[in-house]
PDB file of N, CA and C in Angstrom:
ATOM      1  N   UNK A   1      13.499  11.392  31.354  1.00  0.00           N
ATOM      2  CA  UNK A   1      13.182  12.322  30.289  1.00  0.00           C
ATOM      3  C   UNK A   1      13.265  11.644  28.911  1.00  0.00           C
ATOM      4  N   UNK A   2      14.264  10.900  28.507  1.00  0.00           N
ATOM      5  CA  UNK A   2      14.612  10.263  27.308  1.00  0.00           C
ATOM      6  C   UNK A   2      13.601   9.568  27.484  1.00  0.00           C
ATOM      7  N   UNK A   3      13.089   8.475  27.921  1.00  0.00           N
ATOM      8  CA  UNK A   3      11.845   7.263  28.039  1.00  0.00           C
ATOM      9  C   UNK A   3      10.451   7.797  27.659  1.00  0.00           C
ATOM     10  N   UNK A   4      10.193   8.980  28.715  1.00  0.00           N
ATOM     11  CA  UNK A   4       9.040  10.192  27.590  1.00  0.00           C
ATOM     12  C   UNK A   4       9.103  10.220  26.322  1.00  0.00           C
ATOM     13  N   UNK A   5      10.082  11.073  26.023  1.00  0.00           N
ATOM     14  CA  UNK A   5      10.580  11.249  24.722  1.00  0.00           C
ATOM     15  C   UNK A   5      10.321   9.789  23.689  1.00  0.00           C
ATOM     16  N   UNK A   6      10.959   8.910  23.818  1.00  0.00           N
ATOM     17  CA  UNK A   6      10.938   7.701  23.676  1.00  0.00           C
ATOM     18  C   UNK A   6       9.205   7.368  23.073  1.00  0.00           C
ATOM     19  N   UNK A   7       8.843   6.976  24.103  1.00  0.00           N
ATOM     20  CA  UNK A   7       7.281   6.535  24.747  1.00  0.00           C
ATOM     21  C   UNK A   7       6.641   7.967  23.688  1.00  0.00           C
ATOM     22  N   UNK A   8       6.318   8.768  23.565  1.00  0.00           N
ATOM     23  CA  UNK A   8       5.851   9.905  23.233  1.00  0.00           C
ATOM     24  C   UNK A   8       6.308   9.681  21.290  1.00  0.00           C
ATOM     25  N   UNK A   9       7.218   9.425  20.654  1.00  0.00           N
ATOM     26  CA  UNK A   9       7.951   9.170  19.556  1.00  0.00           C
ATOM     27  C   UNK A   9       7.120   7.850  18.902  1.00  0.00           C
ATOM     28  N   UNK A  10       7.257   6.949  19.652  1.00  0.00           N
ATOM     29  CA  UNK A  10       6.801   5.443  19.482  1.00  0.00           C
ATOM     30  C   UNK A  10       5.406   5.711  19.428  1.00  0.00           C
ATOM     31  N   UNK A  11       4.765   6.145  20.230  1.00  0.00           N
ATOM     32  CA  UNK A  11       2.723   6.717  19.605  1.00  0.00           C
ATOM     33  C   UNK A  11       2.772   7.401  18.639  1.00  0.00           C
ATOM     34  N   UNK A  12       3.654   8.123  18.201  1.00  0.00           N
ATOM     35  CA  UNK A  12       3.449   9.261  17.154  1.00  0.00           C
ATOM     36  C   UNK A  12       3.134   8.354  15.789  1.00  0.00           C
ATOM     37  N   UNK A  13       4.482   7.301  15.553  1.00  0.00           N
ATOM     38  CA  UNK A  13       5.113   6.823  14.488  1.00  0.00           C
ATOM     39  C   UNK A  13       3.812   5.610  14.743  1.00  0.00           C
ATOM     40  N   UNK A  14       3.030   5.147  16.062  1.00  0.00           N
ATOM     41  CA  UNK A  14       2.230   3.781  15.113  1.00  0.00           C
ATOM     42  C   UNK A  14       1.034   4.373  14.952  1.00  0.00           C
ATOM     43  N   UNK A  15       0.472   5.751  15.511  1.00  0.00           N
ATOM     44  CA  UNK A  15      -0.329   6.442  15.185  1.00  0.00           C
ATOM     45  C   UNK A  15      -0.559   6.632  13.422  1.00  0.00           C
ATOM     46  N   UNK A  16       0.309   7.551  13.011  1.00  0.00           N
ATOM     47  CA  UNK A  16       0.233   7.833  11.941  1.00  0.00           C
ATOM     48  C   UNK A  16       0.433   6.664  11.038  1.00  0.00           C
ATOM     49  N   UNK A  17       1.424   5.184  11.425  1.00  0.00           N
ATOM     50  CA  UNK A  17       1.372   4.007  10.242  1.00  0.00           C
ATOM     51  C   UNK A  17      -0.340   3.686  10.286  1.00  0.00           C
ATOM     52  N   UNK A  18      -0.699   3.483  11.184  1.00  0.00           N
ATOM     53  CA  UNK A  18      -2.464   3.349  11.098  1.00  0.00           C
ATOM     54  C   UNK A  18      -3.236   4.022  10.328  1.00  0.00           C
ATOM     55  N   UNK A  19      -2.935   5.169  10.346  1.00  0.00           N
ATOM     56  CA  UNK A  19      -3.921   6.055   9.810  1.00  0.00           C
ATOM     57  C   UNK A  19      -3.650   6.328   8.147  1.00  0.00           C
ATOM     58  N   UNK A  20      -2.482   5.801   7.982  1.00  0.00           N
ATOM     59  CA  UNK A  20      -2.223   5.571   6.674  1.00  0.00           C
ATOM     60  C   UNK A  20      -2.260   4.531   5.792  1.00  0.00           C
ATOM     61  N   UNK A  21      -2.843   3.475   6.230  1.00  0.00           N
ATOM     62  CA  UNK A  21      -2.913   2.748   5.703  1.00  0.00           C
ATOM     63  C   UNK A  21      -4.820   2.002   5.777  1.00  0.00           C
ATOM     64  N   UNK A  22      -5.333   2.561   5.062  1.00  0.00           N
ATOM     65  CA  UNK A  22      -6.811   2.239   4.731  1.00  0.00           C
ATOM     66  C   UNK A  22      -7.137   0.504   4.322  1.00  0.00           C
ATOM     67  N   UNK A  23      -7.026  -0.306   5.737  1.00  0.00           N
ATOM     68  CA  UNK A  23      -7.314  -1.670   4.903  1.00  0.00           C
ATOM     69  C   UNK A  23      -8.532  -2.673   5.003  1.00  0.00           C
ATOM     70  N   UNK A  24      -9.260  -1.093   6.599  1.00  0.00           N
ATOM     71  CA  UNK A  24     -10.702  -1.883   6.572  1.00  0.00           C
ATOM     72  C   UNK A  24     -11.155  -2.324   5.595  1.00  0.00           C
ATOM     73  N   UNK A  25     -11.444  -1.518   4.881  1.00  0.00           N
ATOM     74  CA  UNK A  25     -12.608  -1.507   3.347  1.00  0.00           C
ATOM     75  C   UNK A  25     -11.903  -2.451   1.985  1.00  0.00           C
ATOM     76  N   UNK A  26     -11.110  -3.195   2.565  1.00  0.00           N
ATOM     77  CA  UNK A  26     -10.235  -3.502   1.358  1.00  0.00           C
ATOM     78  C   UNK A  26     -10.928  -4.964   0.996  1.00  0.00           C
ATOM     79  N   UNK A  27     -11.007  -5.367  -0.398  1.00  0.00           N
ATOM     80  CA  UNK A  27     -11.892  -6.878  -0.468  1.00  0.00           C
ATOM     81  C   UNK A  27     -10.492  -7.943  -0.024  1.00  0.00           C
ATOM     82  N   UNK A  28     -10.852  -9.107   0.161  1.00  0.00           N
ATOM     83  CA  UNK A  28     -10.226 -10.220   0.832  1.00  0.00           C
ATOM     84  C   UNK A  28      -8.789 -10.544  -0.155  1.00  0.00           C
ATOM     85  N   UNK A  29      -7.864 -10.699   0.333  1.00  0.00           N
ATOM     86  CA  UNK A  29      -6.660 -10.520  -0.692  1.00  0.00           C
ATOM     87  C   UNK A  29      -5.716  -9.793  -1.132  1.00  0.00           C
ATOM     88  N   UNK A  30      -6.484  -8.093  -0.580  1.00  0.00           N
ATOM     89  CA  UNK A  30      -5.843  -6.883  -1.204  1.00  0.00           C
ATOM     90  C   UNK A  30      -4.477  -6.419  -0.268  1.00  0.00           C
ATOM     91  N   UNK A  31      -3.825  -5.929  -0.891  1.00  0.00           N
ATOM     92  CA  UNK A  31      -2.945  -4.995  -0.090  1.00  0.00           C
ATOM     93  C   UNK A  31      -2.571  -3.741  -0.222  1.00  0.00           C
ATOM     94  N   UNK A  32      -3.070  -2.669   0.109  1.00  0.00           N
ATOM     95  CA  UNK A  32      -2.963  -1.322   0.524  1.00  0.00           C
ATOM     96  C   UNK A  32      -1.470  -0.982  -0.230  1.00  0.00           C
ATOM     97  N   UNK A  33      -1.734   0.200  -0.686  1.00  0.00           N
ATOM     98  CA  UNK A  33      -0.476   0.742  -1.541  1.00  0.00           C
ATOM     99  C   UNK A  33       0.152   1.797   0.206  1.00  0.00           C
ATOM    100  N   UNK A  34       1.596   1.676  -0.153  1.00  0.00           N
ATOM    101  CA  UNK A  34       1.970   2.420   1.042  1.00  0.00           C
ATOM    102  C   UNK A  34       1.979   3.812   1.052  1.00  0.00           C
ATOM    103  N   UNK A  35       2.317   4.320   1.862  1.00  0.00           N
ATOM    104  CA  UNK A  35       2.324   5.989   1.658  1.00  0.00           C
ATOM    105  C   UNK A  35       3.820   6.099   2.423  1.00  0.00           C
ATOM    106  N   UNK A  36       4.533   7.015   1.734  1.00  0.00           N
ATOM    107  CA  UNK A  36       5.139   7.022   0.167  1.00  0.00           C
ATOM    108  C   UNK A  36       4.784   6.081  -0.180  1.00  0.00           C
ATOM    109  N   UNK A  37       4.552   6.488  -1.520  1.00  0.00           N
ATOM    110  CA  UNK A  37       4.418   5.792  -2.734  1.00  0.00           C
ATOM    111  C   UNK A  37       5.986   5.478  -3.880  1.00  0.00           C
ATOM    112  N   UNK A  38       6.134   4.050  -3.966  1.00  0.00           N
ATOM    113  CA  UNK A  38       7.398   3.662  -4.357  1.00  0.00           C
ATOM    114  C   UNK A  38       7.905   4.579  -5.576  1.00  0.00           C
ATOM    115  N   UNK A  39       9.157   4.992  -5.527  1.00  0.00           N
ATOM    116  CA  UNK A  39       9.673   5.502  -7.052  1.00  0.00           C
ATOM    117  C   UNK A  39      10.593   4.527  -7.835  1.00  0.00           C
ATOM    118  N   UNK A  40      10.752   3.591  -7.023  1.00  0.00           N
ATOM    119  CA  UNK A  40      11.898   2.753  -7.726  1.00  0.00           C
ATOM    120  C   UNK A  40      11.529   1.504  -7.711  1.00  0.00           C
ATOM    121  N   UNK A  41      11.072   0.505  -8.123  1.00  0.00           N
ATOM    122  CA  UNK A  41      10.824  -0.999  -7.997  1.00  0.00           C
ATOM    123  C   UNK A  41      11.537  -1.999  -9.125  1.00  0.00           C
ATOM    124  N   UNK A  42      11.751  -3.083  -8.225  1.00  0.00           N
ATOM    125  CA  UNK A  42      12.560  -4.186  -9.087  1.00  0.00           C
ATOM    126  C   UNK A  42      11.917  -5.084 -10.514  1.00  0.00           C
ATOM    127  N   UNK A  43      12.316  -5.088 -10.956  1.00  0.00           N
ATOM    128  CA  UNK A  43      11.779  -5.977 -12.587  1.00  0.00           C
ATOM    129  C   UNK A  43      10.876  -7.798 -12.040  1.00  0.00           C
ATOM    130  N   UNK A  44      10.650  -7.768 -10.899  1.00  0.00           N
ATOM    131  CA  UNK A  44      10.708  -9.255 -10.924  1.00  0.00           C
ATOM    132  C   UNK A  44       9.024  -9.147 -11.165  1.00  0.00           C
ATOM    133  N   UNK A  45       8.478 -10.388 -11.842  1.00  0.00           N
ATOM    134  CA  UNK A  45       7.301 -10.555 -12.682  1.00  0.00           C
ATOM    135  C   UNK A  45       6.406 -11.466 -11.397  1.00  0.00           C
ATOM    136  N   UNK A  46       5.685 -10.377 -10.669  1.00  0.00           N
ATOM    137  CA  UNK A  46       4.804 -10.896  -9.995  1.00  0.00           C
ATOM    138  C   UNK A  46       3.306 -10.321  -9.937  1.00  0.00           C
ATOM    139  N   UNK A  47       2.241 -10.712 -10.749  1.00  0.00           N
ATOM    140  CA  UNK A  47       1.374 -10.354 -11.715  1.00  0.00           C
ATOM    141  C   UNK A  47       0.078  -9.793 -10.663  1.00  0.00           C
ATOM    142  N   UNK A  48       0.090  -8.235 -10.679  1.00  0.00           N
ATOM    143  CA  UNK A  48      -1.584  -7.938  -9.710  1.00  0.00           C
ATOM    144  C   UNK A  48      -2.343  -7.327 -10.351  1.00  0.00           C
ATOM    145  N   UNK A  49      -3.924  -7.005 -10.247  1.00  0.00           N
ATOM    146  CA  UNK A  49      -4.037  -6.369 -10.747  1.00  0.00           C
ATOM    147  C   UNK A  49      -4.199  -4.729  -9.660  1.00  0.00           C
ATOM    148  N   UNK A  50      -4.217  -4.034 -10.237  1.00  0.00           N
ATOM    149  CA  UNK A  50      -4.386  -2.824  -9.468  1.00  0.00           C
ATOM    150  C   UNK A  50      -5.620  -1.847  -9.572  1.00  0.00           C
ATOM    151  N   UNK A  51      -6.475  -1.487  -8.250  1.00  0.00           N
ATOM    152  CA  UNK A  51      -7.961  -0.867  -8.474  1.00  0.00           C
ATOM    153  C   UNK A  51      -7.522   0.385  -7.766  1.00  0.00           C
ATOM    154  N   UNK A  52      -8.535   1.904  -8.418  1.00  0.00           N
ATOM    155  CA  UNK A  52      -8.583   2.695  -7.900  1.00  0.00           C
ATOM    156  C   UNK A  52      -9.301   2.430  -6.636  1.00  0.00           C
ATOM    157  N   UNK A  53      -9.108   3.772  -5.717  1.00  0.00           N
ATOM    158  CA  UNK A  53      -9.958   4.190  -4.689  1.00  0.00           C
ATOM    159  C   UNK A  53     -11.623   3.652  -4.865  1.00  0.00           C
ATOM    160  N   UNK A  54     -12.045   3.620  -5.697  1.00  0.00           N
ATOM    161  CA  UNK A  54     -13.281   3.686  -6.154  1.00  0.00           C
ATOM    162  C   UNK A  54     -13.434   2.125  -6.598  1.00  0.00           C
ATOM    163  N   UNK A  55     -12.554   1.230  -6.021  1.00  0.00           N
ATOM    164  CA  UNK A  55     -12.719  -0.195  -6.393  1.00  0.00           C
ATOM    165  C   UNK A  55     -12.965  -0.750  -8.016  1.00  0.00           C
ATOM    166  N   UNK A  56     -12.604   0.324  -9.032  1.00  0.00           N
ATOM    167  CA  UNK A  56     -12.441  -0.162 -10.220  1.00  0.00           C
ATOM    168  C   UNK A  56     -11.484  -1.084 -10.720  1.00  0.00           C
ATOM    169  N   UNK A  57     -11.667  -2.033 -11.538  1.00  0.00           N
ATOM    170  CA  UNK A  57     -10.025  -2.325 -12.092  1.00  0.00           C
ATOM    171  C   UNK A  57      -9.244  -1.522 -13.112  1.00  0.00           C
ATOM    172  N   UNK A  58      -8.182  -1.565 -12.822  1.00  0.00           N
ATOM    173  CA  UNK A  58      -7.222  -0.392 -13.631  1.00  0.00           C
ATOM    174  C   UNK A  58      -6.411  -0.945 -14.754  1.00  0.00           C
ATOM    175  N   UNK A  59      -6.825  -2.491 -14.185  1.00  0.00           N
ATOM    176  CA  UNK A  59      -5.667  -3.497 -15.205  1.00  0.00           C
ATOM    177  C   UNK A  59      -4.851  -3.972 -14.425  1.00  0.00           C
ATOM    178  N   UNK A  60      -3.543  -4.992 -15.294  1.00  0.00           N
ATOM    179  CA  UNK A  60      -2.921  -5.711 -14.841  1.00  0.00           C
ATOM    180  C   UNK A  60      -1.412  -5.114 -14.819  1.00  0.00           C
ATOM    181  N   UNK A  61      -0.808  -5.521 -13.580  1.00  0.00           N
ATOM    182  CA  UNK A  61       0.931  -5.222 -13.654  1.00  0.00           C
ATOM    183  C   UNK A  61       1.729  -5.863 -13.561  1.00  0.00           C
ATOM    184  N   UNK A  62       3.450  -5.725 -13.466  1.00  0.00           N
ATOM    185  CA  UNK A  62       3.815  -6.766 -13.504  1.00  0.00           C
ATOM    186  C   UNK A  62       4.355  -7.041 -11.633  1.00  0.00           C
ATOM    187  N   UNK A  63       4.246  -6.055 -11.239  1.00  0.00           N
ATOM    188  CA  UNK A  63       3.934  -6.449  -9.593  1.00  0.00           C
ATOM    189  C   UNK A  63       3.413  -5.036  -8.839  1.00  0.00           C
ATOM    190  N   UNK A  64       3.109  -5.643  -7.885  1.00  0.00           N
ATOM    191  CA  UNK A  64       2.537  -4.529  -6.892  1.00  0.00           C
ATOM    192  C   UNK A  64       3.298  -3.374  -6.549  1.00  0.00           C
ATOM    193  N   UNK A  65       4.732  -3.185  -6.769  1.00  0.00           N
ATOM    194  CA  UNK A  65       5.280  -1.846  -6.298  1.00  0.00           C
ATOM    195  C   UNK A  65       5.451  -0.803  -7.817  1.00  0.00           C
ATOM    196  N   UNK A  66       5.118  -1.799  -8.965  1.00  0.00           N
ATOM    197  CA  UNK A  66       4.943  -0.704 -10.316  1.00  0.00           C
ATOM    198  C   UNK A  66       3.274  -0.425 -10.361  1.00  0.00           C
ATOM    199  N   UNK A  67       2.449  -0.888  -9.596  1.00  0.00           N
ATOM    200  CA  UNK A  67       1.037  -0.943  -9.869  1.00  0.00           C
ATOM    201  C   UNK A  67       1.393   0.638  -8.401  1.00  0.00           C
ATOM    202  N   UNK A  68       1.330   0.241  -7.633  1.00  0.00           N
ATOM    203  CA  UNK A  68       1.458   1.451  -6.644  1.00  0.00           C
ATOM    204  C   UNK A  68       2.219   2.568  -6.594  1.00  0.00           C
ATOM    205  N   UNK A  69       3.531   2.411  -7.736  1.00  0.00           N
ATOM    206  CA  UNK A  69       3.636   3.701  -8.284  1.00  0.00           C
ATOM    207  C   UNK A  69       2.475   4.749  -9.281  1.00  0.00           C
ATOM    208  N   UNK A  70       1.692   4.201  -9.429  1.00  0.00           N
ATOM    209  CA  UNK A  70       0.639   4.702 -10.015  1.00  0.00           C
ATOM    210  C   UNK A  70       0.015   5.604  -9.126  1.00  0.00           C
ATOM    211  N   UNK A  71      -0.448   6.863  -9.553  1.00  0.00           N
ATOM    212  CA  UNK A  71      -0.978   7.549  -8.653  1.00  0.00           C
ATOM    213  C   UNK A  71      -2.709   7.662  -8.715  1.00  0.00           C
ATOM    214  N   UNK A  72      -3.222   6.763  -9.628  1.00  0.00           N
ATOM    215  CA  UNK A  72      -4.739   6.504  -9.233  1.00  0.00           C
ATOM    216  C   UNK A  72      -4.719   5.558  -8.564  1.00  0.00           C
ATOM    217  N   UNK A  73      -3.684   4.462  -8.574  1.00  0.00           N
ATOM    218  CA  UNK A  73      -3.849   3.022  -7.628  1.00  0.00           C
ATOM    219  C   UNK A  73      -3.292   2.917  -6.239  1.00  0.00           C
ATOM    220  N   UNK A  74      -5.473   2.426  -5.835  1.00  0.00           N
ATOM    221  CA  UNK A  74      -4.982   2.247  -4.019  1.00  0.00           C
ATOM    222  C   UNK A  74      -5.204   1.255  -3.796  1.00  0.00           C
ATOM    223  N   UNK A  75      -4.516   0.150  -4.355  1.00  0.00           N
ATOM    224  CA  UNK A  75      -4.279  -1.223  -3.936  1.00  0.00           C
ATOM    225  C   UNK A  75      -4.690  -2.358  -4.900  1.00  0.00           C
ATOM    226  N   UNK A  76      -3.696  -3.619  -4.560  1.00  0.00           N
ATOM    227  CA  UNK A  76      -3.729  -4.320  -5.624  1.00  0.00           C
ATOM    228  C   UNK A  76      -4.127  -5.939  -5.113  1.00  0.00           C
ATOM    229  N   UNK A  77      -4.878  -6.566  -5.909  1.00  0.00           N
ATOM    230  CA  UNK A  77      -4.607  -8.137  -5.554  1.00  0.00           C
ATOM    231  C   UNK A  77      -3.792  -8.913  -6.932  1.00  0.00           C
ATOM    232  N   UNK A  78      -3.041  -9.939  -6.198  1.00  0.00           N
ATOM    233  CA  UNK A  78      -2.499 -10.579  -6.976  1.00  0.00           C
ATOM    234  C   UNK A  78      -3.403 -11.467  -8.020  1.00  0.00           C
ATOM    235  N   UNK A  79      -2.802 -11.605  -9.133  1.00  0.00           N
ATOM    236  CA  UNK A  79      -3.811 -12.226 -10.684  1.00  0.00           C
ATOM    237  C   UNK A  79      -3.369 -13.514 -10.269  1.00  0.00           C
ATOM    238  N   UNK A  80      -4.679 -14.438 -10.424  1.00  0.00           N
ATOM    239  CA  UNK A  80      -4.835 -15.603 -10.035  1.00  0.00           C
ATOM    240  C   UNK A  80      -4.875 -16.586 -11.404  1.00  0.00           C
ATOM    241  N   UNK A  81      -3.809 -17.340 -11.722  1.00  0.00           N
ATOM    242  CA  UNK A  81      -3.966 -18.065 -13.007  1.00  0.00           C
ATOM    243  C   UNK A  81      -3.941 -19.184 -12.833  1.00  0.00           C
TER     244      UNK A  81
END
């Protein structure tokens, strides 16, 4: 019964990480903002820029978990200098 349970739990949880995370369509480089979306991120200076849904650029951040607190931004590539 537990191993069902189990087995039944474990499809649920990689089901839904799949389906949440949109990275077919993503250009070469990108990485998908997570769902949740971060509320808290660390100060360290790692430079992306971040595009809406609609593949615009939104501008530059100082890393990907303050660019994905953003709630127009669905994903970021890192700024190449």
């Amino acid at each position: 019964m537990h191993r069902i349970l189990f087995v039944t739990a474990a499809a649920a949880l990689f089901a839904t990480g799949c389906a949440s995370t949109p990275s077919a369509n993503l250009p070469e480089g990108a990485t998908a903002c997570p769902d949740p979306r971060p509320t808290v991120c660390t100060m360290d200076y790692n430079p992306v820029n971040g595009f809406n849904a609609a593949g615009e650029d939104q501008g530059e951040f100082g890393n990907a978990c303050g660019a994905c607190g953003q709630d127009d931004i669905s994903y970021t590539i890192p700024v190449r200098r």
